[in-house]
N, C-alpha and C. Protein backbone atom coordinates (compact mmCIF):
# COMPACT_ATOMS: atom_id res chain seq x y z
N UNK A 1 63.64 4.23 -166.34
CA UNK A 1 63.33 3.25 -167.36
C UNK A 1 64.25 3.49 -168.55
N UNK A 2 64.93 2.64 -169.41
CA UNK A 2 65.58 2.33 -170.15
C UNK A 2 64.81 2.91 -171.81
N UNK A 3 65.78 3.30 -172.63
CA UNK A 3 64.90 3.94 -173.23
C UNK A 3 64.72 3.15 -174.58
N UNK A 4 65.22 1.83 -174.35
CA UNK A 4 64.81 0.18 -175.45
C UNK A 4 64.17 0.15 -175.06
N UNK A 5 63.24 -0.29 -173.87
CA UNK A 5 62.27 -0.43 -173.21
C UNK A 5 61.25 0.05 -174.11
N UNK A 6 61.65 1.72 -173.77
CA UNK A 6 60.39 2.73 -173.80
C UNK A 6 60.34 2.30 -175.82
N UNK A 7 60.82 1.63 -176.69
CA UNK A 7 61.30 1.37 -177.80
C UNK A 7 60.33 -0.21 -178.07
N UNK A 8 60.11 -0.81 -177.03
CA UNK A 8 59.29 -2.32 -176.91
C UNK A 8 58.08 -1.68 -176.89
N UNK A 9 57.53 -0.65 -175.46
CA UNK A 9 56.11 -0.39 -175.86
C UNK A 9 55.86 0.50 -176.70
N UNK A 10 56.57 1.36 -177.16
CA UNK A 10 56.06 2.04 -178.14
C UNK A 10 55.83 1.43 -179.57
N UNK A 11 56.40 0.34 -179.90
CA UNK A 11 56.02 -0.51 -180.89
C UNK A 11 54.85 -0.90 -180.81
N UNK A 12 54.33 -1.70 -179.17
CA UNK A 12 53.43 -2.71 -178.85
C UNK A 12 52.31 -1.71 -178.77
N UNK A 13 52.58 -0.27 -178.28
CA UNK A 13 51.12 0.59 -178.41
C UNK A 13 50.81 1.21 -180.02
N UNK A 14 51.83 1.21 -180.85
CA UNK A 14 51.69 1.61 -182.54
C UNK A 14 50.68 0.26 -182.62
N UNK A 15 51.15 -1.29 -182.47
CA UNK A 15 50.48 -2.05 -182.91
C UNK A 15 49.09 -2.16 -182.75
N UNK A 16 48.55 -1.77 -181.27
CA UNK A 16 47.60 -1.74 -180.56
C UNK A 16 46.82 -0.85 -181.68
N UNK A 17 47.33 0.33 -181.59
CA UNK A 17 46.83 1.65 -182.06
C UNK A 17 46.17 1.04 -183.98
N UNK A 18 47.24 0.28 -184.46
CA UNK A 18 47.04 0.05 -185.47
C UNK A 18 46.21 -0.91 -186.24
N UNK A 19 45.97 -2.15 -184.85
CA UNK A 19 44.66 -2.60 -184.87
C UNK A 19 43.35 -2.50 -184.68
N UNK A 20 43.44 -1.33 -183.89
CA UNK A 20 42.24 -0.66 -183.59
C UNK A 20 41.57 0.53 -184.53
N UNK A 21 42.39 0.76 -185.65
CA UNK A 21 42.28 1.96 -186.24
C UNK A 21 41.48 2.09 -187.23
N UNK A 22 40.68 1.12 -187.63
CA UNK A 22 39.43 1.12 -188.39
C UNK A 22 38.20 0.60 -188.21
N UNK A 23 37.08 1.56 -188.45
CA UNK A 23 35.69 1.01 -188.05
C UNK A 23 34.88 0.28 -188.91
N UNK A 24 34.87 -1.33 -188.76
CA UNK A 24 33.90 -1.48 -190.07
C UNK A 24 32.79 -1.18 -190.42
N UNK A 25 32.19 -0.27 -189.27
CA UNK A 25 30.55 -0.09 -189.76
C UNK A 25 29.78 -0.38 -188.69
N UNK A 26 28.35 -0.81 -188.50
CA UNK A 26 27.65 -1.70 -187.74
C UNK A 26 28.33 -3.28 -187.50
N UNK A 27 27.96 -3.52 -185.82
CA UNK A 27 28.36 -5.20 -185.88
C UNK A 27 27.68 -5.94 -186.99
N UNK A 28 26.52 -5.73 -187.60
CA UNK A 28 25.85 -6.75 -188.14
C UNK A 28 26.57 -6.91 -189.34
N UNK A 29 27.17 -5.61 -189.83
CA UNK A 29 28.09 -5.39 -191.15
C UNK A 29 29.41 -6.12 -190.86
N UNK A 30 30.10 -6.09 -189.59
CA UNK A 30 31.61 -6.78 -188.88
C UNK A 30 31.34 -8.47 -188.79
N UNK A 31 30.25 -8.89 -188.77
CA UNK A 31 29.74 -10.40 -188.68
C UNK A 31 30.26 -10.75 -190.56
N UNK A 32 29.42 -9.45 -191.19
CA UNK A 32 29.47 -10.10 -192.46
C UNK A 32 30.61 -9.39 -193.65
N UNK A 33 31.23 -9.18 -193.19
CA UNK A 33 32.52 -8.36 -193.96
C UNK A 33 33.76 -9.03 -193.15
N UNK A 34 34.74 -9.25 -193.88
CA UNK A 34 36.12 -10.14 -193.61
C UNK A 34 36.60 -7.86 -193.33
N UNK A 35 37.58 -8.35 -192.22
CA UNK A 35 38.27 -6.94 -191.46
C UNK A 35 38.93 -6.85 -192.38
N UNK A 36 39.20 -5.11 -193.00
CA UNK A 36 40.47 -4.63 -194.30
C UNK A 36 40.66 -4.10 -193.97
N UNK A 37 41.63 -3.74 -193.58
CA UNK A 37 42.22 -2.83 -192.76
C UNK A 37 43.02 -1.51 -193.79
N UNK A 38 42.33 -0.40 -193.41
CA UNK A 38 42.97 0.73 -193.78
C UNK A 38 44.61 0.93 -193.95
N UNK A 39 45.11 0.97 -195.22
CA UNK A 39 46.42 1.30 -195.06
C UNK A 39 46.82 2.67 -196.09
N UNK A 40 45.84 3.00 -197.02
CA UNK A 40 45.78 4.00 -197.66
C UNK A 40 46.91 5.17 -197.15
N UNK A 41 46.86 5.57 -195.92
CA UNK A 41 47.65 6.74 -195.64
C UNK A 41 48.27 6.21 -194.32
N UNK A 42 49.39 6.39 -194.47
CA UNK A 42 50.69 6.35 -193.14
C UNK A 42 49.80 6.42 -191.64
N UNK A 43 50.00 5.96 -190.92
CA UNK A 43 49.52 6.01 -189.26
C UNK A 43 50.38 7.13 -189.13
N UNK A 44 50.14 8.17 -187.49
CA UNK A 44 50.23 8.95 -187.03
C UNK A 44 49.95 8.70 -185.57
N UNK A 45 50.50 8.46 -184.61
CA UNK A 45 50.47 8.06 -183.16
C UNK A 45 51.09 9.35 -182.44
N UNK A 46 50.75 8.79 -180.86
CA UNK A 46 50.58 9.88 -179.69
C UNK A 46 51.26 8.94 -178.41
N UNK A 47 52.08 8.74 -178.27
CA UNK A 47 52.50 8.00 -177.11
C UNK A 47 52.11 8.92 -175.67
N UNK A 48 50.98 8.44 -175.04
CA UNK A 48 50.80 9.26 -173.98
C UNK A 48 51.66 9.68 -172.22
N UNK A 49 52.52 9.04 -172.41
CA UNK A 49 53.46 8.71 -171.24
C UNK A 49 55.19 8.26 -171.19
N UNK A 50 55.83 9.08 -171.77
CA UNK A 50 57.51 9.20 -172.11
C UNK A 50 58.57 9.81 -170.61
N UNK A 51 58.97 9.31 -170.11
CA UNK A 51 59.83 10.15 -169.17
C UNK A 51 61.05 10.64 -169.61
N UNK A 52 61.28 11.87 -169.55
CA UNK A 52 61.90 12.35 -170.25
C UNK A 52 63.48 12.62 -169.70
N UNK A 53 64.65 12.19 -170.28
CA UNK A 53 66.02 11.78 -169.59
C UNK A 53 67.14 13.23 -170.31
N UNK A 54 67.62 13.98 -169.71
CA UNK A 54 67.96 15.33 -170.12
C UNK A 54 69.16 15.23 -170.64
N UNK A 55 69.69 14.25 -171.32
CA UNK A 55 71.03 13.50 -172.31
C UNK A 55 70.47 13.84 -173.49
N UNK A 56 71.92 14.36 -174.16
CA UNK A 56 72.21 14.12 -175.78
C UNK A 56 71.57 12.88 -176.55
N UNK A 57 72.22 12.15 -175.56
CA UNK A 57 72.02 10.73 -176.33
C UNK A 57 70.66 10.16 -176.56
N UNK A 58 69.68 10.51 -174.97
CA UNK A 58 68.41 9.80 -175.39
C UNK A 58 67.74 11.32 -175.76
N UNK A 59 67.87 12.19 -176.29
CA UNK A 59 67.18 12.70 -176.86
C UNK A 59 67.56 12.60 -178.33
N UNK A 60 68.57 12.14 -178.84
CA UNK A 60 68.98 11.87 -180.42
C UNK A 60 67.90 10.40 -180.51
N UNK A 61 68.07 9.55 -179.27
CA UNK A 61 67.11 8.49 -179.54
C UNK A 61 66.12 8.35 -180.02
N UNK A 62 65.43 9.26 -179.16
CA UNK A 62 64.02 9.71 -178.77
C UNK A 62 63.55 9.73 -180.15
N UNK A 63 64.33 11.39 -181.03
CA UNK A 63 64.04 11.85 -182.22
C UNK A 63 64.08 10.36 -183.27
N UNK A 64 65.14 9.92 -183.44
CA UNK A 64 65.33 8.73 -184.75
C UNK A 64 64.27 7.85 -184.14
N UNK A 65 63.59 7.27 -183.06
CA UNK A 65 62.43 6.29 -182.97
C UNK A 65 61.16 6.46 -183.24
N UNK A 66 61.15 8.30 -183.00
CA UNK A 66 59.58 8.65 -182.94
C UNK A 66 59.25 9.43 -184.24
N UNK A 67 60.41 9.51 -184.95
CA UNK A 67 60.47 10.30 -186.50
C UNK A 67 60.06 8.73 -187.43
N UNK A 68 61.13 8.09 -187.09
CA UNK A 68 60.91 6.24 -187.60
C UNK A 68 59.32 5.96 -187.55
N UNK A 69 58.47 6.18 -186.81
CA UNK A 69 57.09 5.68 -186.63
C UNK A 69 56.68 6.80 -186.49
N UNK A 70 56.32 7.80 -187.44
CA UNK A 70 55.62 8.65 -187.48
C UNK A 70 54.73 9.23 -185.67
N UNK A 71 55.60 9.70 -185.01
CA UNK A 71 54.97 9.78 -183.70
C UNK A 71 55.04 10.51 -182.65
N UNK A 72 54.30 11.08 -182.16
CA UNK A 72 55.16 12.28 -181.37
C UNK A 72 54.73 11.37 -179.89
N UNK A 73 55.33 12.29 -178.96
CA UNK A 73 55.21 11.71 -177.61
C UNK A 73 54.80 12.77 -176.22
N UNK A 74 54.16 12.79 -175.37
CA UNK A 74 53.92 13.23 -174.26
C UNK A 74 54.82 13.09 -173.27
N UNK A 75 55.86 14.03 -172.84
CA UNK A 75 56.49 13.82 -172.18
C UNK A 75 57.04 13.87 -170.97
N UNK A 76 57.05 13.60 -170.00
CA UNK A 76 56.89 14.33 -168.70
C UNK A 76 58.01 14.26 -167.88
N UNK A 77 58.60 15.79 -167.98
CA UNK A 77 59.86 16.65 -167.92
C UNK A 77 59.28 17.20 -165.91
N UNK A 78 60.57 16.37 -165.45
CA UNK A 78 60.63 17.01 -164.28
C UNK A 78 61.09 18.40 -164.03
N UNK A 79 61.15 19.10 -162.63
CA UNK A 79 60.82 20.29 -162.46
C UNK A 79 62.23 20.68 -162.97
N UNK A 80 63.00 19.70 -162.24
CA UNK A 80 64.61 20.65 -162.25
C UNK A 80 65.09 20.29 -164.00
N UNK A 81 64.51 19.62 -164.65
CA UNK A 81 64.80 19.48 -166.15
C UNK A 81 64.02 20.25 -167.05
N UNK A 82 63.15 21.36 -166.30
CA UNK A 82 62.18 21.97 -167.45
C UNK A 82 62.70 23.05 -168.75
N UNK A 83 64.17 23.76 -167.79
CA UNK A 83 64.66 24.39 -168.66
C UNK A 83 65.09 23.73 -170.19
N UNK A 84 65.76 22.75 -169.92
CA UNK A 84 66.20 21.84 -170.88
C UNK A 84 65.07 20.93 -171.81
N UNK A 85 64.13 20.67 -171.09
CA UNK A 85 62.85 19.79 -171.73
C UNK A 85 62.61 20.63 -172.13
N UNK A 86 62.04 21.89 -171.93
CA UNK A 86 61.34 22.82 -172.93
C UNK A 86 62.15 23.13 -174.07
N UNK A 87 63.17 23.51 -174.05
CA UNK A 87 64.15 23.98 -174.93
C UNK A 87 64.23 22.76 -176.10
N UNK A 88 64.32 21.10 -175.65
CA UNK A 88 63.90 19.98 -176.49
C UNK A 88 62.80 20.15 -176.91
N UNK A 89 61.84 20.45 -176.05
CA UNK A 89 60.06 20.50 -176.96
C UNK A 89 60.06 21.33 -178.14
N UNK A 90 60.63 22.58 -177.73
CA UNK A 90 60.51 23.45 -178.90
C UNK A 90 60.96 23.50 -180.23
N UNK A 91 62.48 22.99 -179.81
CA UNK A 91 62.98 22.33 -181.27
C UNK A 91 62.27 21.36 -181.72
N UNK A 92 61.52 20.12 -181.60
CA UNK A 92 61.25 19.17 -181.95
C UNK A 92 59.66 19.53 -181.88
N UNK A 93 58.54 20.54 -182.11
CA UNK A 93 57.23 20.54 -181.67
C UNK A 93 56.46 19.48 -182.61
N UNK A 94 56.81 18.83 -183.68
CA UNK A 94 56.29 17.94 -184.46
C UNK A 94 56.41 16.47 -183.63
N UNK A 95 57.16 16.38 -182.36
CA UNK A 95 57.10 15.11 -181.98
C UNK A 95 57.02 15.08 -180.55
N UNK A 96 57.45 16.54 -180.04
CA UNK A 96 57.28 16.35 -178.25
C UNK A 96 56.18 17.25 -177.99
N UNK A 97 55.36 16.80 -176.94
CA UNK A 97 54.56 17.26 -176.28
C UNK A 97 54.80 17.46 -174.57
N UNK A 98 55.00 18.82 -173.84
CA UNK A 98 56.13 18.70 -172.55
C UNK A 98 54.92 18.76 -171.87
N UNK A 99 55.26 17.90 -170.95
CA UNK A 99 54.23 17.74 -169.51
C UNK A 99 55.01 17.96 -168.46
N UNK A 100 54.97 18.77 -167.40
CA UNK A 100 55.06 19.75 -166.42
C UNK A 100 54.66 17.90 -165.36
N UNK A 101 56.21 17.17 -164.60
CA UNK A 101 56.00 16.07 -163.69
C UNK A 101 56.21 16.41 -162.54
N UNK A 102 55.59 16.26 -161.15
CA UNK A 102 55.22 17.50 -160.12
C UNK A 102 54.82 16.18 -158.65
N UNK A 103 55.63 16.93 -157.48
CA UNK A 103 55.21 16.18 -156.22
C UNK A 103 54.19 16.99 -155.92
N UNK A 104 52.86 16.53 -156.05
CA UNK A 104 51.88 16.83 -155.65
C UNK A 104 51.59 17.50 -154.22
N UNK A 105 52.65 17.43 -153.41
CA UNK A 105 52.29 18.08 -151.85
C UNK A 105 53.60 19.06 -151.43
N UNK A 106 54.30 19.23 -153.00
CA UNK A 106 55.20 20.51 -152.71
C UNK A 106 54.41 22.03 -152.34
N UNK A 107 55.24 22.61 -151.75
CA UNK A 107 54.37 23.70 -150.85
C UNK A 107 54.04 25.23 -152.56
N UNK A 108 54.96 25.14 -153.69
CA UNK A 108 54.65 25.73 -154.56
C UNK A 108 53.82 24.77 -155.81
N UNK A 109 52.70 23.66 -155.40
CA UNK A 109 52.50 22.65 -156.68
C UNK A 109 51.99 23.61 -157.34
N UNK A 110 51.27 24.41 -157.11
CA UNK A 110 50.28 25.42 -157.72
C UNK A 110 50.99 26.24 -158.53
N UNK A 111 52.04 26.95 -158.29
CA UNK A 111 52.73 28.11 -158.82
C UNK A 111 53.31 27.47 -159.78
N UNK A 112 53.89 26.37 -159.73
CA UNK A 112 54.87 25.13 -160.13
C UNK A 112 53.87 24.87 -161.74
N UNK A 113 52.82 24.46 -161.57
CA UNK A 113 51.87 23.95 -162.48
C UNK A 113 51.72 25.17 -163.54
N UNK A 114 51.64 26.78 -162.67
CA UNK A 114 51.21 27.72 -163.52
C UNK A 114 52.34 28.28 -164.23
N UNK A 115 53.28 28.28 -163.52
CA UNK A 115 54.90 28.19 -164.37
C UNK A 115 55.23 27.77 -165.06
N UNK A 116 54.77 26.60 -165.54
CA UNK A 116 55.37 25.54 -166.60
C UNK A 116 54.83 25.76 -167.28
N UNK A 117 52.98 26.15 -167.58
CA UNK A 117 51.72 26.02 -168.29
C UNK A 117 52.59 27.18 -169.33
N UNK A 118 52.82 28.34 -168.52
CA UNK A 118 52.82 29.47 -168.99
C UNK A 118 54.47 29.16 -170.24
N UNK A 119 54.96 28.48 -168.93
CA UNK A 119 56.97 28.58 -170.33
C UNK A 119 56.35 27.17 -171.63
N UNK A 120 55.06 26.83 -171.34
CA UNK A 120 54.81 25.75 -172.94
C UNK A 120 54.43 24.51 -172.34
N UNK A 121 54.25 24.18 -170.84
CA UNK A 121 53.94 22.62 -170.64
C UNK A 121 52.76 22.81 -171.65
N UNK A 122 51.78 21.33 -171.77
CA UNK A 122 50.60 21.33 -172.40
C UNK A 122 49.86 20.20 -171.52
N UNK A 123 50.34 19.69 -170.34
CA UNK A 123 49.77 18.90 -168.94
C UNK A 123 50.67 18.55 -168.50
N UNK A 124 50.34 18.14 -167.67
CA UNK A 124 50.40 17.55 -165.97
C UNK A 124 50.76 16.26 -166.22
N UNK A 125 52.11 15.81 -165.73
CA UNK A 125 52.31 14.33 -165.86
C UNK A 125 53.04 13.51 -164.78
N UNK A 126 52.57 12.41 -164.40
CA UNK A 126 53.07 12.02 -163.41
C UNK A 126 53.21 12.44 -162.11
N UNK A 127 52.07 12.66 -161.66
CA UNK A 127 51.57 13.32 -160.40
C UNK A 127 52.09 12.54 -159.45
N UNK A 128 53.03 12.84 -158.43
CA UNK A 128 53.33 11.44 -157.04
C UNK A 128 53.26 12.63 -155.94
N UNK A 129 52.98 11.47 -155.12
CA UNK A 129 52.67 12.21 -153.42
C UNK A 129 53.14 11.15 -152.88
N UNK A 130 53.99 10.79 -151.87
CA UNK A 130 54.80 10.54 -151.12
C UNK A 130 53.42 10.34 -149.53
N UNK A 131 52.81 10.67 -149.92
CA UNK A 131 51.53 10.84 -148.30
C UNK A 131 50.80 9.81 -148.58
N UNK A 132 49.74 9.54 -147.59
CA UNK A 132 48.81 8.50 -147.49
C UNK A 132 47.78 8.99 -148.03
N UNK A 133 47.39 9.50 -149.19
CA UNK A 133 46.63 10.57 -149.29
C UNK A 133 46.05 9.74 -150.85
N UNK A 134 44.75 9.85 -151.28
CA UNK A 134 44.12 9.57 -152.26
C UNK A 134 44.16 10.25 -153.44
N UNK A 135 43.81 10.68 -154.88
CA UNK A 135 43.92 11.68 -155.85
C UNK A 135 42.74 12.60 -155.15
N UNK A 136 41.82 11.85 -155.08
CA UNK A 136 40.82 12.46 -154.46
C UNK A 136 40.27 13.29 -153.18
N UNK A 137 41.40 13.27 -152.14
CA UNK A 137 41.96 14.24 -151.21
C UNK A 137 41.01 15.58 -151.29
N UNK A 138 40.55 15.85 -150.67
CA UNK A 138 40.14 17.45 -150.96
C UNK A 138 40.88 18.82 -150.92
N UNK A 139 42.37 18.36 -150.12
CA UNK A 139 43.47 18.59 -150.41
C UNK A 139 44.14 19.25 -151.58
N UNK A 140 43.83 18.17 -152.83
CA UNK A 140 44.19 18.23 -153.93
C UNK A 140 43.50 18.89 -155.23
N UNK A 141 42.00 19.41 -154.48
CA UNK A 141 41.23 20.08 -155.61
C UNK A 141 41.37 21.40 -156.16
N UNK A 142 42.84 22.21 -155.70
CA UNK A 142 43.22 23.29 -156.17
C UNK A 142 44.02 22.73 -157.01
N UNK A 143 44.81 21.59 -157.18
CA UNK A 143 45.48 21.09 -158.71
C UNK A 143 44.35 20.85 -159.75
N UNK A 144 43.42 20.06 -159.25
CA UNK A 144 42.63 19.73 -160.82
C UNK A 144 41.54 20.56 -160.76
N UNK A 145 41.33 21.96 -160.16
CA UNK A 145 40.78 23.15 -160.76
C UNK A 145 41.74 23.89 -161.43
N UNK A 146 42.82 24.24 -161.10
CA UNK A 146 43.77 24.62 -161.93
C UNK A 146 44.07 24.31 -163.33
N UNK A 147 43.86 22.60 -163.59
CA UNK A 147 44.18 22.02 -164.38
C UNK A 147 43.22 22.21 -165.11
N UNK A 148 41.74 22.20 -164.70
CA UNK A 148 40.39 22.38 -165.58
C UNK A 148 40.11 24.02 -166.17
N UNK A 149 40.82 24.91 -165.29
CA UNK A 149 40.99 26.66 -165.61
C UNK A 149 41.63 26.71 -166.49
N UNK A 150 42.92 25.92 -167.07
CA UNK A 150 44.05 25.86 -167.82
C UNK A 150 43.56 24.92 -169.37
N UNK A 151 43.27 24.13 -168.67
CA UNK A 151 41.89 23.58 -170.18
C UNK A 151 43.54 21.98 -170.38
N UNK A 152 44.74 21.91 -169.17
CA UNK A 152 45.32 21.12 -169.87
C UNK A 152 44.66 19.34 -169.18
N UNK A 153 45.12 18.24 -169.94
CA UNK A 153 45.21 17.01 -169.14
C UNK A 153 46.08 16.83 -167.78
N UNK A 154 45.34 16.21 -167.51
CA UNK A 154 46.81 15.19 -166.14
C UNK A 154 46.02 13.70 -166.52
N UNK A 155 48.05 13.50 -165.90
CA UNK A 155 48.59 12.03 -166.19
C UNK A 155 48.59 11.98 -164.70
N UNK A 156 48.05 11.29 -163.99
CA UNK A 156 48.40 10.94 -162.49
C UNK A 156 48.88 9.85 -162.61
N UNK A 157 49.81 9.56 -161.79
CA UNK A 157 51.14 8.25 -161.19
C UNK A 157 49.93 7.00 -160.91
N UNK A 158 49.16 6.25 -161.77
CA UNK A 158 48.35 5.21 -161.23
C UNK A 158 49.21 3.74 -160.68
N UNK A 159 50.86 3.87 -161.10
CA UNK A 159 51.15 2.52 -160.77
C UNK A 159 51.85 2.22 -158.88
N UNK A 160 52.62 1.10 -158.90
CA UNK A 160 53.06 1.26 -157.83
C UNK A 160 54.56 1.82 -157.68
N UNK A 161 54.53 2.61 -156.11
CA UNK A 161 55.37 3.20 -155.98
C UNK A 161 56.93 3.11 -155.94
């Protein structure tokens, strides 16, 4: 994915985020109060789903879009890019968040998951399996005990393949 793209929804989820970001109270109070929307203090966003591209360039991007809108991002750094994604997370910890992105039916997912946890992932992102196989597999319940021992999230791959 293109990283204008990733530049369209991250606007369209700030907006989301930014309409949603105040509670007026009780409905009976939202019937009778016109919506004012909080602007007192700067927004602060979480983009939950960034794929992360191991270039100069889209990581200079990355920084000037998500510094621009106050925002850090979740990012999910494949296996053979972790050296480098981590090394980006760390410089930047005010805006990246590294997620550990993993073929679910590699013969080390386990070791793989506890490796990353340990060099700074903070979850699991973008879980794919290549099999006919469900999340729910029983197969698969040594990843999300792992994941629940480790106290991190997973992002599982919900779209199409």
């Amino acid at each position: 994915m293109n990283f204008k793209y990733n530049k369209v929804i991250l606007i369209g989820l700030l907006a989301l985020v930014a309409a949603c970001g105040t509670n007026p109270g009780s409905t009976e109070q939202a019937k009778q109060q016109p919506y004012q929307p909080n602007r007192s203090t700067p927004g602060f966003f979480i983009d939950s789903h960034v794929h992360y591209h191991p270039t100069d360039e889209w990581e200079s991007s990355f920084i000037e879009v998500y510094t621009k809108w106050n925002a850090m991002a979740c990012i999910m750094i494949k296996l053979d890019d972790l050296d480098r994604g981590l090394e980006f997370a760390e410089s930047n910890p005010d805006r990246v968040i590294p997620y550990i992105q993993l073929d679910m039916d590699a013969p080390t997912v386990l070791e793989d998951i506890q490796s990353a946890f340990d060099r700074g992932c903070r979850g699991i992102g973008e879980l794919i399996t290549d099999l006919d196989k469900n999340y729910d597999h029983p197969s698969y319940d040594p990843i999300w005990g792992l994941a629940e021992k480790l106290g991190i999230p997973v992002l599982p791959h919900t779209g199409i393949r």
